[in-house]
PDB file of N, CA and C in Angstrom:
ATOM      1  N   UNK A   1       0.824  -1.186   0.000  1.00  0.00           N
ATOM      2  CA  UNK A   1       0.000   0.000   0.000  1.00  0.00           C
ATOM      3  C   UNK A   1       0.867   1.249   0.000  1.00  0.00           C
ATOM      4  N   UNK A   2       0.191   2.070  -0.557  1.00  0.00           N
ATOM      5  CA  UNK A   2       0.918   3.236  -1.162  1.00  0.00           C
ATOM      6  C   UNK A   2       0.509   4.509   0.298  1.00  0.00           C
ATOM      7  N   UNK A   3       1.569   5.038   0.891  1.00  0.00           N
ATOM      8  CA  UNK A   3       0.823   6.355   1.944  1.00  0.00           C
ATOM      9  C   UNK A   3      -0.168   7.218   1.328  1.00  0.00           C
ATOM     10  N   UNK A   4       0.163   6.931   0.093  1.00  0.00           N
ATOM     11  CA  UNK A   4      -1.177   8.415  -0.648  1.00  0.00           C
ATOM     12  C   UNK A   4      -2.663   7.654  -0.015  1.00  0.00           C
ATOM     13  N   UNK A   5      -2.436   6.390  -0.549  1.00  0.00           N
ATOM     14  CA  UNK A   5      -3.774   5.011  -0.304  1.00  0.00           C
ATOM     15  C   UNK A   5      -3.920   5.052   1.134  1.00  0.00           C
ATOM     16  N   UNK A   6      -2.788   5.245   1.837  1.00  0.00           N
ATOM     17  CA  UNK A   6      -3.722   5.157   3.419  1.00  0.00           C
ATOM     18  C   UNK A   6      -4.109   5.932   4.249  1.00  0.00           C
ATOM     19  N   UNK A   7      -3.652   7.718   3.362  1.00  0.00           N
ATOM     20  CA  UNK A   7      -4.076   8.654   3.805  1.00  0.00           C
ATOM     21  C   UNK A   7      -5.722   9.154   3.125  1.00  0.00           C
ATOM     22  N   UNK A   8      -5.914   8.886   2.180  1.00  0.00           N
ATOM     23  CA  UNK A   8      -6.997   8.702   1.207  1.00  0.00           C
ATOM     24  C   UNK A   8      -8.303   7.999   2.300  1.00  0.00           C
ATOM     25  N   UNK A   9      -7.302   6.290   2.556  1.00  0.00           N
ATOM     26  CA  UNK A   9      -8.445   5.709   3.419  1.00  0.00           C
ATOM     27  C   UNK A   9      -8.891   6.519   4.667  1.00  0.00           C
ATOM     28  N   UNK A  10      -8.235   7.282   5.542  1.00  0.00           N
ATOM     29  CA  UNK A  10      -8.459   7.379   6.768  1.00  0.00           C
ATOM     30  C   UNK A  10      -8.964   8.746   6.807  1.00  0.00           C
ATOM     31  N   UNK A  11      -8.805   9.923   5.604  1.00  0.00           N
ATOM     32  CA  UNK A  11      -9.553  11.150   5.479  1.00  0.00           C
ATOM     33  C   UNK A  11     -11.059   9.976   5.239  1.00  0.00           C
ATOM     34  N   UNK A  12     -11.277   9.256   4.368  1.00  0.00           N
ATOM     35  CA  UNK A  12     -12.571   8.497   4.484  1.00  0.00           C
ATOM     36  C   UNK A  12     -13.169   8.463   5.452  1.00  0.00           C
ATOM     37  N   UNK A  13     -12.535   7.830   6.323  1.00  0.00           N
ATOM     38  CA  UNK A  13     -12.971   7.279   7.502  1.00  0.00           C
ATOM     39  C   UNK A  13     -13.281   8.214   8.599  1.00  0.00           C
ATOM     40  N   UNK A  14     -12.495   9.520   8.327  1.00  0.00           N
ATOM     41  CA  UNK A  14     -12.863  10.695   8.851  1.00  0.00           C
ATOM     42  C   UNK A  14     -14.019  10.976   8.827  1.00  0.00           C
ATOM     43  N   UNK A  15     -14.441  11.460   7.851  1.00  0.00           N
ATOM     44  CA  UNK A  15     -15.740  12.083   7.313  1.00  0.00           C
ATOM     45  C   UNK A  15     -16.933  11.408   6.656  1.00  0.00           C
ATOM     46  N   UNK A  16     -17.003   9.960   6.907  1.00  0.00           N
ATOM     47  CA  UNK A  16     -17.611   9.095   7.476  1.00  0.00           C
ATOM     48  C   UNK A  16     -17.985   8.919   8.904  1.00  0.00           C
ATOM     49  N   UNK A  17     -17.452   9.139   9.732  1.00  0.00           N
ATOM     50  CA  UNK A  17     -17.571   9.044  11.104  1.00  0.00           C
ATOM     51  C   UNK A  17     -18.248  10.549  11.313  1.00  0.00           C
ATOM     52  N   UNK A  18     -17.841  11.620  11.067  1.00  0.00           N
ATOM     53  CA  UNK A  18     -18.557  13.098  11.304  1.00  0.00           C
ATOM     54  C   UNK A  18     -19.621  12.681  10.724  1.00  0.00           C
ATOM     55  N   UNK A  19     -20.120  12.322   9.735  1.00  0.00           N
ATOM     56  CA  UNK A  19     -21.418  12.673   8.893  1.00  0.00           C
ATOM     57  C   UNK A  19     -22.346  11.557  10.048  1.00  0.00           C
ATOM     58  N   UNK A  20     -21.942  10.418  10.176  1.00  0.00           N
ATOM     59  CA  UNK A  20     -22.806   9.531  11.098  1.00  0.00           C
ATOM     60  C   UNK A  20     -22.982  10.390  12.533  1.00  0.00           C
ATOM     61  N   UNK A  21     -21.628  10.764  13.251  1.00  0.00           N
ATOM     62  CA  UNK A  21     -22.047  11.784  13.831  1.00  0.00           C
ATOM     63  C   UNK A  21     -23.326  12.839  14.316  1.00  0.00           C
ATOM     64  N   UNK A  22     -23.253  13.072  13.568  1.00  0.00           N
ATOM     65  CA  UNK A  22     -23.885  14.459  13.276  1.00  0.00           C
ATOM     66  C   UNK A  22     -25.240  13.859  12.841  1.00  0.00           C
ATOM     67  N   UNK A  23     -25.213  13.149  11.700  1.00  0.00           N
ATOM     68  CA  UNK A  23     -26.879  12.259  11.615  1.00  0.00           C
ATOM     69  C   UNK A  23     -27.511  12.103  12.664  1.00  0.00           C
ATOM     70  N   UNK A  24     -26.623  11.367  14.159  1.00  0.00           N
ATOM     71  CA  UNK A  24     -27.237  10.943  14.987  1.00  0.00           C
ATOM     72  C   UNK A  24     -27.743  12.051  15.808  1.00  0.00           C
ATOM     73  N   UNK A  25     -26.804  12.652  15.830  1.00  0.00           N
ATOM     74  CA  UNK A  25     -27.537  14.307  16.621  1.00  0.00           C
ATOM     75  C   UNK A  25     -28.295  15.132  15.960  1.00  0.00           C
ATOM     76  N   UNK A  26     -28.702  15.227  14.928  1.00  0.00           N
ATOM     77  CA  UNK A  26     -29.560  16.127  13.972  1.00  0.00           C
ATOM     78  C   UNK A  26     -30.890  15.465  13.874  1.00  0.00           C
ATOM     79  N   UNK A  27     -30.824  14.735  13.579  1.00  0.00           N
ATOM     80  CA  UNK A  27     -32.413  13.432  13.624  1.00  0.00           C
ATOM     81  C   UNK A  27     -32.987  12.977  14.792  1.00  0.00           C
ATOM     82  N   UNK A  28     -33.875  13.694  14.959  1.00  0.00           N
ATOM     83  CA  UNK A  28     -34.244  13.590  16.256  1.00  0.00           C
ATOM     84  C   UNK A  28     -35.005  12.035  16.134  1.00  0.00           C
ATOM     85  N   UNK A  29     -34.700  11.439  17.340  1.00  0.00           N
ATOM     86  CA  UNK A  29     -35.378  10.106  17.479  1.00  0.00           C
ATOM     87  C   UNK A  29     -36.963  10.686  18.317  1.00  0.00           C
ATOM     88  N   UNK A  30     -38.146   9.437  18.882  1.00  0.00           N
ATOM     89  CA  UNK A  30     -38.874   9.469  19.866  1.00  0.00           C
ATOM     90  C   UNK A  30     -38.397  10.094  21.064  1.00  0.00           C
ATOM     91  N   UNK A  31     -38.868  10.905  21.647  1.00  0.00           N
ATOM     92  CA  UNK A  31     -38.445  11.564  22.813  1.00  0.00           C
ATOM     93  C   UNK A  31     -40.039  10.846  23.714  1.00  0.00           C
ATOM     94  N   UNK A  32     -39.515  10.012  24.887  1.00  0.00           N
ATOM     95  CA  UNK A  32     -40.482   9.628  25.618  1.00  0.00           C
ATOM     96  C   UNK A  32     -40.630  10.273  27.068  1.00  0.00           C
ATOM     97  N   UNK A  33     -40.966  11.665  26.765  1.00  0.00           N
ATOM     98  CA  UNK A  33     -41.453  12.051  27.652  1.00  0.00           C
ATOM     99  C   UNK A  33     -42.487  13.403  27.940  1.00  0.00           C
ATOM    100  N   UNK A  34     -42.886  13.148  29.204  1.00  0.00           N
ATOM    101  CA  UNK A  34     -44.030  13.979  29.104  1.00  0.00           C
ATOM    102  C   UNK A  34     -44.326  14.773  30.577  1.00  0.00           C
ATOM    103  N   UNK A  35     -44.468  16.113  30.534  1.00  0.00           N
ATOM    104  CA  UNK A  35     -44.859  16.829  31.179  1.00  0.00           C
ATOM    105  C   UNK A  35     -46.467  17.110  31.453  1.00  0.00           C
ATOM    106  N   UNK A  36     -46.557  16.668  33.146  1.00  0.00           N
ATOM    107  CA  UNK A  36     -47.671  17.070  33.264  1.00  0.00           C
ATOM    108  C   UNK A  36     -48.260  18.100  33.684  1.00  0.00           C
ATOM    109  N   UNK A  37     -49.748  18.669  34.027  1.00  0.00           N
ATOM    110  CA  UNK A  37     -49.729  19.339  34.278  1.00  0.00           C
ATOM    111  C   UNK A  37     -49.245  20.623  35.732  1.00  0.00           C
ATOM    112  N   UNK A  38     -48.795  19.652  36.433  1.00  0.00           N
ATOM    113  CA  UNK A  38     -48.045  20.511  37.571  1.00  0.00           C
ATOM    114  C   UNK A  38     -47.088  20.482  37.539  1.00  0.00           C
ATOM    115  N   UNK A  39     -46.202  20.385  36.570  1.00  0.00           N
ATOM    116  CA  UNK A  39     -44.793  20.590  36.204  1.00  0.00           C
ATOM    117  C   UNK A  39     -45.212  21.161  35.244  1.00  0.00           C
ATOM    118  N   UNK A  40     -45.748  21.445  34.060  1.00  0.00           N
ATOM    119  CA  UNK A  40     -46.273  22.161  33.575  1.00  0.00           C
ATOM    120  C   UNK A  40     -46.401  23.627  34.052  1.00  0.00           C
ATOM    121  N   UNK A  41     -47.500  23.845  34.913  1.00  0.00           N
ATOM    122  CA  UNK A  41     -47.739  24.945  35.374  1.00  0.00           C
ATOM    123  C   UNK A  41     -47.064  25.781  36.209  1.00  0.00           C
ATOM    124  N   UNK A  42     -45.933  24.887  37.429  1.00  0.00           N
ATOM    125  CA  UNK A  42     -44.733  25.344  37.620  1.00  0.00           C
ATOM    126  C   UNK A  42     -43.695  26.075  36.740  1.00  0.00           C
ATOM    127  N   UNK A  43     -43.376  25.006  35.538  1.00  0.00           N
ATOM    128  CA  UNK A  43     -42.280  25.560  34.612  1.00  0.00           C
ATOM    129  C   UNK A  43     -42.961  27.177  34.208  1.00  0.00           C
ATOM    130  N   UNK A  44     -44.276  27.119  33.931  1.00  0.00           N
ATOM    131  CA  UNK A  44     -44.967  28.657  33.558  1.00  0.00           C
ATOM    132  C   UNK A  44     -44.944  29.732  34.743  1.00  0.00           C
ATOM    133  N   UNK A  45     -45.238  29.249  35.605  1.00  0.00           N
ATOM    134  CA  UNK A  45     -44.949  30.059  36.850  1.00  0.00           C
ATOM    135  C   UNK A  45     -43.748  30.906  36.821  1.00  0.00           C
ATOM    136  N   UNK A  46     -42.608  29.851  36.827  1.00  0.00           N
ATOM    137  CA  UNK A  46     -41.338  30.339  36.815  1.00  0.00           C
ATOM    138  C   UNK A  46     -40.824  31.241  36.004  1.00  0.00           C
ATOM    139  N   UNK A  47     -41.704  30.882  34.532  1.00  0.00           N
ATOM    140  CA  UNK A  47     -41.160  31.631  33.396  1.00  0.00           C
ATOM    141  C   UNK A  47     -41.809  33.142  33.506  1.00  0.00           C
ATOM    142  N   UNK A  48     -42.979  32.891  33.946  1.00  0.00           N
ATOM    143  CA  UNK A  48     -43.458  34.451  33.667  1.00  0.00           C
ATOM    144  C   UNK A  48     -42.649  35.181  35.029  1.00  0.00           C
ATOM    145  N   UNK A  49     -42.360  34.514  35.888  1.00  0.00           N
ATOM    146  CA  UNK A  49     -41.423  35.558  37.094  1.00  0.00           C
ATOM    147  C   UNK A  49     -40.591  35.475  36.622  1.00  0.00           C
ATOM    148  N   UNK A  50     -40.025  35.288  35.828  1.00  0.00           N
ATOM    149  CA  UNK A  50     -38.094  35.391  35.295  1.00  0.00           C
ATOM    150  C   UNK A  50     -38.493  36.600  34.447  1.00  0.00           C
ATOM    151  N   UNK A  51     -39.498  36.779  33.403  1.00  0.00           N
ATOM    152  CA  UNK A  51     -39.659  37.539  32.277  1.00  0.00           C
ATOM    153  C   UNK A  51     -40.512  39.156  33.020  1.00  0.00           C
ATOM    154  N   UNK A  52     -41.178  38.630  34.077  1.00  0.00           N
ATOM    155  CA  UNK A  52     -41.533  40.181  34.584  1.00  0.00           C
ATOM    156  C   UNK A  52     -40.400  40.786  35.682  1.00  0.00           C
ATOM    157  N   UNK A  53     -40.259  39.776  36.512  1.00  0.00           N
ATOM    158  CA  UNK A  53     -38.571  40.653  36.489  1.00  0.00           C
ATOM    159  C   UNK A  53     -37.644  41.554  35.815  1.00  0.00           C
ATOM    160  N   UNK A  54     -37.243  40.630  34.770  1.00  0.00           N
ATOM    161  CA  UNK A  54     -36.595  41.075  34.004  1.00  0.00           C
ATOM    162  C   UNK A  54     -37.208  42.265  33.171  1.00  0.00           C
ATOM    163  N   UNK A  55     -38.638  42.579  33.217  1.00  0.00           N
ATOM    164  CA  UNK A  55     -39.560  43.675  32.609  1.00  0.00           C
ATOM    165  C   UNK A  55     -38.903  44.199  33.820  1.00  0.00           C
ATOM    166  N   UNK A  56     -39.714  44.345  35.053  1.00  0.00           N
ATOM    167  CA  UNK A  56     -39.171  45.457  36.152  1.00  0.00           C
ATOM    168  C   UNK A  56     -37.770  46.308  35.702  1.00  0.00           C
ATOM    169  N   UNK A  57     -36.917  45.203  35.905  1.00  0.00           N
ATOM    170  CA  UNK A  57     -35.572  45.913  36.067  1.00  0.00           C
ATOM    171  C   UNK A  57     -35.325  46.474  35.098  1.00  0.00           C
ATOM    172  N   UNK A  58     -35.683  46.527  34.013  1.00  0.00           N
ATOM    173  CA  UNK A  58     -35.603  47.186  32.533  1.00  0.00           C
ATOM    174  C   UNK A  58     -36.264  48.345  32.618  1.00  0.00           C
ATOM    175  N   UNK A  59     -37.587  48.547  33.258  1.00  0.00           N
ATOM    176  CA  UNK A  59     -38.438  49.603  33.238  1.00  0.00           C
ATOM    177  C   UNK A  59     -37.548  50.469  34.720  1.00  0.00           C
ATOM    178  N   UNK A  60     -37.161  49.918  35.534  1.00  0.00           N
ATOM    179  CA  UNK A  60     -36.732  50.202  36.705  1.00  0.00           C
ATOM    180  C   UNK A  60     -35.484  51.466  36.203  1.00  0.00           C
ATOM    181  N   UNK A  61     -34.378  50.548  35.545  1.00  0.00           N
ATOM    182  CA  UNK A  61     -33.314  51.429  34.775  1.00  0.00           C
ATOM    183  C   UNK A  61     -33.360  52.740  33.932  1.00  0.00           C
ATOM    184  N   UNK A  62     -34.781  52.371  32.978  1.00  0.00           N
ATOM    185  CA  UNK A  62     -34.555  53.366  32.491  1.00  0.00           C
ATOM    186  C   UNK A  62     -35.758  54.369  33.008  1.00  0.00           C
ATOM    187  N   UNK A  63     -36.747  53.999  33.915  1.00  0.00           N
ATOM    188  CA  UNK A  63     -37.221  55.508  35.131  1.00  0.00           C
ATOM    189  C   UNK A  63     -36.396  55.974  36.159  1.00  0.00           C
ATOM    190  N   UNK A  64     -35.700  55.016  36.559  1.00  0.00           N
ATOM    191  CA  UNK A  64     -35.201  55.969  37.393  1.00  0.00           C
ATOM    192  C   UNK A  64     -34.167  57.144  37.506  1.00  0.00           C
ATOM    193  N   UNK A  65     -33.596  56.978  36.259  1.00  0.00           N
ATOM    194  CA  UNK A  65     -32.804  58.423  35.990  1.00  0.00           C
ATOM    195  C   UNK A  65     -34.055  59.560  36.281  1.00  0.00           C
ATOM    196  N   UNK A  66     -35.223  59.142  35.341  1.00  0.00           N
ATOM    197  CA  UNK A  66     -36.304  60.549  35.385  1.00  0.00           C
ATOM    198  C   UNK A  66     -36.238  61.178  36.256  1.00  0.00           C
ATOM    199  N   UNK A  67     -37.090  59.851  37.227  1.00  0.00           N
ATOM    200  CA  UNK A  67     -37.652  60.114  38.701  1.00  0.00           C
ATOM    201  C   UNK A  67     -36.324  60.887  39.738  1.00  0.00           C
ATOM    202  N   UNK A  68     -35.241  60.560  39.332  1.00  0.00           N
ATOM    203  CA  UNK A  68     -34.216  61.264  40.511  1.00  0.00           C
ATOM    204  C   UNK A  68     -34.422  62.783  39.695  1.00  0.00           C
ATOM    205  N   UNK A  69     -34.049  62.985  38.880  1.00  0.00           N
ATOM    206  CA  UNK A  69     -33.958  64.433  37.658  1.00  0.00           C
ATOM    207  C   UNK A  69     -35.158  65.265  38.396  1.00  0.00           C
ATOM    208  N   UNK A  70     -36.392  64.352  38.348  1.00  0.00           N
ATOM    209  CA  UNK A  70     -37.918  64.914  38.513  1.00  0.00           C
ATOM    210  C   UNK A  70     -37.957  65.477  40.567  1.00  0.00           C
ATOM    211  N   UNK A  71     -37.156  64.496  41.628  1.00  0.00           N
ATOM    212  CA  UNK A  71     -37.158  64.929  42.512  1.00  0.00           C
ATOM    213  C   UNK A  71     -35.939  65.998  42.736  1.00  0.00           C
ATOM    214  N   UNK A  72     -35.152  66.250  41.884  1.00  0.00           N
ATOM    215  CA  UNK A  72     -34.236  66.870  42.527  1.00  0.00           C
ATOM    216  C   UNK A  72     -34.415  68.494  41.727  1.00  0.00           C
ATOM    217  N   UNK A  73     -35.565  68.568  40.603  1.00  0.00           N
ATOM    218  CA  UNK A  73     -36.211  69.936  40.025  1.00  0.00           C
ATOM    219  C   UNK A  73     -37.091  70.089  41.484  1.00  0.00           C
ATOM    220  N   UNK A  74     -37.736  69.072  41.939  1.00  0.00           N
ATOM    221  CA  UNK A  74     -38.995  70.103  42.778  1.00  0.00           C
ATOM    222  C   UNK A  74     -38.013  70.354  44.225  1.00  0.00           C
ATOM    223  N   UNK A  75     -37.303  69.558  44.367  1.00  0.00           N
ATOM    224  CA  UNK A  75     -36.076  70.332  45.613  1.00  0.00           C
ATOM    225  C   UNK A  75     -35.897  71.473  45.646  1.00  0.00           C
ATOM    226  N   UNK A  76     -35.342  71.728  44.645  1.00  0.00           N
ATOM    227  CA  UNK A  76     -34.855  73.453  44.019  1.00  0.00           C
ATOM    228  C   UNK A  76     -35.876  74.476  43.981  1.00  0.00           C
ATOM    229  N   UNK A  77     -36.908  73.696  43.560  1.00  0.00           N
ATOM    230  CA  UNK A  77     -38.175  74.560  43.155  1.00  0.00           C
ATOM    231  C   UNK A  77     -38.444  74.771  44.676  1.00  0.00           C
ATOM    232  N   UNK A  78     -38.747  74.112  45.763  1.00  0.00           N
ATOM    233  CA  UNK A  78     -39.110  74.234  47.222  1.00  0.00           C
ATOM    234  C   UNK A  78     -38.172  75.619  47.705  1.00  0.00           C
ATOM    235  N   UNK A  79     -36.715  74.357  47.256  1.00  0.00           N
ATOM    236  CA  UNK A  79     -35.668  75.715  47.971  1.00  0.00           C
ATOM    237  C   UNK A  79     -36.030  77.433  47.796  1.00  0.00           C
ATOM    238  N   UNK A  80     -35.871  77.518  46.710  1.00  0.00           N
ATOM    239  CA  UNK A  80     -35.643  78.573  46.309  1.00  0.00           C
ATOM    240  C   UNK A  80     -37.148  79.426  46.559  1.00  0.00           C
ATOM    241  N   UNK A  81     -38.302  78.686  46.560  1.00  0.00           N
ATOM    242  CA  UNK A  81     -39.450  78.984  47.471  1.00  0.00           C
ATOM    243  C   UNK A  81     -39.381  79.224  48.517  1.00  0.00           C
ATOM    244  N   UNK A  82     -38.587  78.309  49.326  1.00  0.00           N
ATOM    245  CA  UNK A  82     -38.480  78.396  50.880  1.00  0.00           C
ATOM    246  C   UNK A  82     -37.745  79.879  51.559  1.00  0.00           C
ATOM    247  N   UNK A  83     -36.550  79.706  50.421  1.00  0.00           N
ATOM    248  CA  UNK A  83     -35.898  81.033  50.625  1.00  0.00           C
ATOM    249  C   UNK A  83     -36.503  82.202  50.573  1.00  0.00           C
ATOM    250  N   UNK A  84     -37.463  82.137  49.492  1.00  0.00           N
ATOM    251  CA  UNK A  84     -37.984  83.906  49.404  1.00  0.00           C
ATOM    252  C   UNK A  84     -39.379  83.582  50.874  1.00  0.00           C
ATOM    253  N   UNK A  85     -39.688  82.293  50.941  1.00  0.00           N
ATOM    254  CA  UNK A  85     -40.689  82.770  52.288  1.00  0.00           C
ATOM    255  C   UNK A  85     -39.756  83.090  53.512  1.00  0.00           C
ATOM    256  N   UNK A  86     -38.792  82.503  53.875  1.00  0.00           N
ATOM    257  CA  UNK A  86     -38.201  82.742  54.754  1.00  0.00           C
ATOM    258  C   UNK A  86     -37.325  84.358  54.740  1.00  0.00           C
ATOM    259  N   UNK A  87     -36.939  84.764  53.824  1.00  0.00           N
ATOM    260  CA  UNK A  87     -37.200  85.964  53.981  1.00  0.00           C
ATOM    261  C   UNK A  87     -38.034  87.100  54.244  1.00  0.00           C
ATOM    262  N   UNK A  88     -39.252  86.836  53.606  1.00  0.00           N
ATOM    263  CA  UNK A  88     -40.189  87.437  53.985  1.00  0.00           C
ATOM    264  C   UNK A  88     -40.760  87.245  55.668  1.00  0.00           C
ATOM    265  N   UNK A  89     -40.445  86.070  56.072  1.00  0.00           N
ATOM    266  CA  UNK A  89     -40.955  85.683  57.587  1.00  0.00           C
ATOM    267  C   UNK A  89     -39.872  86.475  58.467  1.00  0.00           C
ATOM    268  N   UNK A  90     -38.881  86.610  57.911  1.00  0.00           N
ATOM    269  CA  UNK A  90     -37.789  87.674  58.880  1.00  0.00           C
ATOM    270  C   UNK A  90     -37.677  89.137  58.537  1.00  0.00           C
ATOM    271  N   UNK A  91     -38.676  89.237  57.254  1.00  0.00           N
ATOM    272  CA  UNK A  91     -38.763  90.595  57.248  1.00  0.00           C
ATOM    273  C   UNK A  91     -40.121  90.918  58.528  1.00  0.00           C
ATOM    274  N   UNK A  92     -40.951  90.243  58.593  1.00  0.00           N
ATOM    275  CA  UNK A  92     -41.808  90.639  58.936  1.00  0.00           C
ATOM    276  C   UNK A  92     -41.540  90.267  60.494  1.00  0.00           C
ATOM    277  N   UNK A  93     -40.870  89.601  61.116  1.00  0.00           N
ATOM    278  CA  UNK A  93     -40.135  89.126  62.589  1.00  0.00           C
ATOM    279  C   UNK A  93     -39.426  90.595  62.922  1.00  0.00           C
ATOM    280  N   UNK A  94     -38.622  91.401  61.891  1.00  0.00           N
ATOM    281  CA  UNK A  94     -37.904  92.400  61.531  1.00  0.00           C
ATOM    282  C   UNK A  94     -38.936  93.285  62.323  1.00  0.00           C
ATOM    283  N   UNK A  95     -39.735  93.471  61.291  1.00  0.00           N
ATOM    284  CA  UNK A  95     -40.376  94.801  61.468  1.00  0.00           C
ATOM    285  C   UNK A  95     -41.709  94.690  62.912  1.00  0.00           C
ATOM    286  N   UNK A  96     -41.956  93.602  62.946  1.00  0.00           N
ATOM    287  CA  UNK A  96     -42.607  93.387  64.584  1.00  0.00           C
ATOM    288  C   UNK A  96     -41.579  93.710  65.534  1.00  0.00           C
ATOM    289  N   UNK A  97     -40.940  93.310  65.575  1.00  0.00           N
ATOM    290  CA  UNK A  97     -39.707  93.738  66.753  1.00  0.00           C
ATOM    291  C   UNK A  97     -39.482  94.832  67.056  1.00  0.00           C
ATOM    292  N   UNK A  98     -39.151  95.831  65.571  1.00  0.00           N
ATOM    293  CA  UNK A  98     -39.668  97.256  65.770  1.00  0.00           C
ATOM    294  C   UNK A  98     -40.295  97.902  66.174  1.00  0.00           C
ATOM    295  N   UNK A  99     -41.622  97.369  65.926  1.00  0.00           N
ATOM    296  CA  UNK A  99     -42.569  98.139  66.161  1.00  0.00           C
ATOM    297  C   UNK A  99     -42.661  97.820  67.673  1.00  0.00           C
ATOM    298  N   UNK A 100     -42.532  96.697  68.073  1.00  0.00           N
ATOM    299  CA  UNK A 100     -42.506  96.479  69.199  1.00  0.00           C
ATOM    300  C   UNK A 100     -41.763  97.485  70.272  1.00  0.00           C
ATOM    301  N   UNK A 101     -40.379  97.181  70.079  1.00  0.00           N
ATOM    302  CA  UNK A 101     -39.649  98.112  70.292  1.00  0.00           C
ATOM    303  C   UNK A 101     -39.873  99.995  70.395  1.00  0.00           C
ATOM    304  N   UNK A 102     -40.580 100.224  69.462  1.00  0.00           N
ATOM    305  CA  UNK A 102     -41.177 101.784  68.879  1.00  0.00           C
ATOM    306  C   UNK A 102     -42.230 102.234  70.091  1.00  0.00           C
ATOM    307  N   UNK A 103     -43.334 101.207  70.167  1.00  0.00           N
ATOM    308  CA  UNK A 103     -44.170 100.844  71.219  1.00  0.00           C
ATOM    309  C   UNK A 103     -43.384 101.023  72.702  1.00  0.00           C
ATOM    310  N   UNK A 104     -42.591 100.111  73.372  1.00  0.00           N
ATOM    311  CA  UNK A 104     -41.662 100.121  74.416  1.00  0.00           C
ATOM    312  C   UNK A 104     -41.359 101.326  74.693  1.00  0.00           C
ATOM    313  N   UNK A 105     -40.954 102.114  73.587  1.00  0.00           N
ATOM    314  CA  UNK A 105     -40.207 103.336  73.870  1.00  0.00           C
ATOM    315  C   UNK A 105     -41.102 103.918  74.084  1.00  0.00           C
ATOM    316  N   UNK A 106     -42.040 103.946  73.748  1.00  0.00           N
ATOM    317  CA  UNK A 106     -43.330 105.405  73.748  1.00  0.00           C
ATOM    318  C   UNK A 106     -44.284 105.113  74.958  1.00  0.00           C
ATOM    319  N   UNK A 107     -44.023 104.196  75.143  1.00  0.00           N
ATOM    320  CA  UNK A 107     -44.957 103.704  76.875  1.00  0.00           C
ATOM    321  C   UNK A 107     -43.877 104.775  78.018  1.00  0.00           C
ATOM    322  N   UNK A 108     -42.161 104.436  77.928  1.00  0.00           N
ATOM    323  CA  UNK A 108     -41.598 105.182  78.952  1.00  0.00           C
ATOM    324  C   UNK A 108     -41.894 106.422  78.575  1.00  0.00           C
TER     325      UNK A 108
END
């Protein structure tokens, strides 16, 4: 025998063996089995809590940038409210004191 001849044979034998291979895994035979219904309804259970989860945290990610953006405008908006009342509450603390004071004096 010639090496060309026994390299010839054994690429054969190669790709003979892949193709059976692969037949056997591609062709599905009888699959004998069967799910009932409470394994059934479990496996669904499970699936729809894996998939609304996974909704949550998706919806979760992309509101909550908003929602921080959205509380930290009405912060400012308060502040800067708060500030002009609180000025006004010490203007007017201000001018009671005065008068108070104005009063005091005009009694002695």
């Amino acid at each position: 025998m010639n090496i060309v001849d026994l390299k010839m044979k054994n690429d054969l034998t190669y790709i003979c063996s892949r193709v059976l291979l692969l037949s056997l895994v591609l062709i599905p035979g009888a699959a004998f089995a069967y799910v009932g219904p409470g394994a059934g309804l479990t496996m669904l259970g499970s699936l729809w809590g894996l998939i609304l989860a996974i909704l949550f945290i998706v919806f979760g990610l992309l509101v909550l940038p908003f929602k921080i953006m959205r509380n930290r405008m009405k912060k400012n908006k308060v502040d800067a409210e708060g500030g002009k009342e609180q000025a006004e509450v010490a203007a007017q603390v201000a001018t009671q004191s005065e008068q108070k004071i104005n009063t005091d004096s005009d009694a002695e």
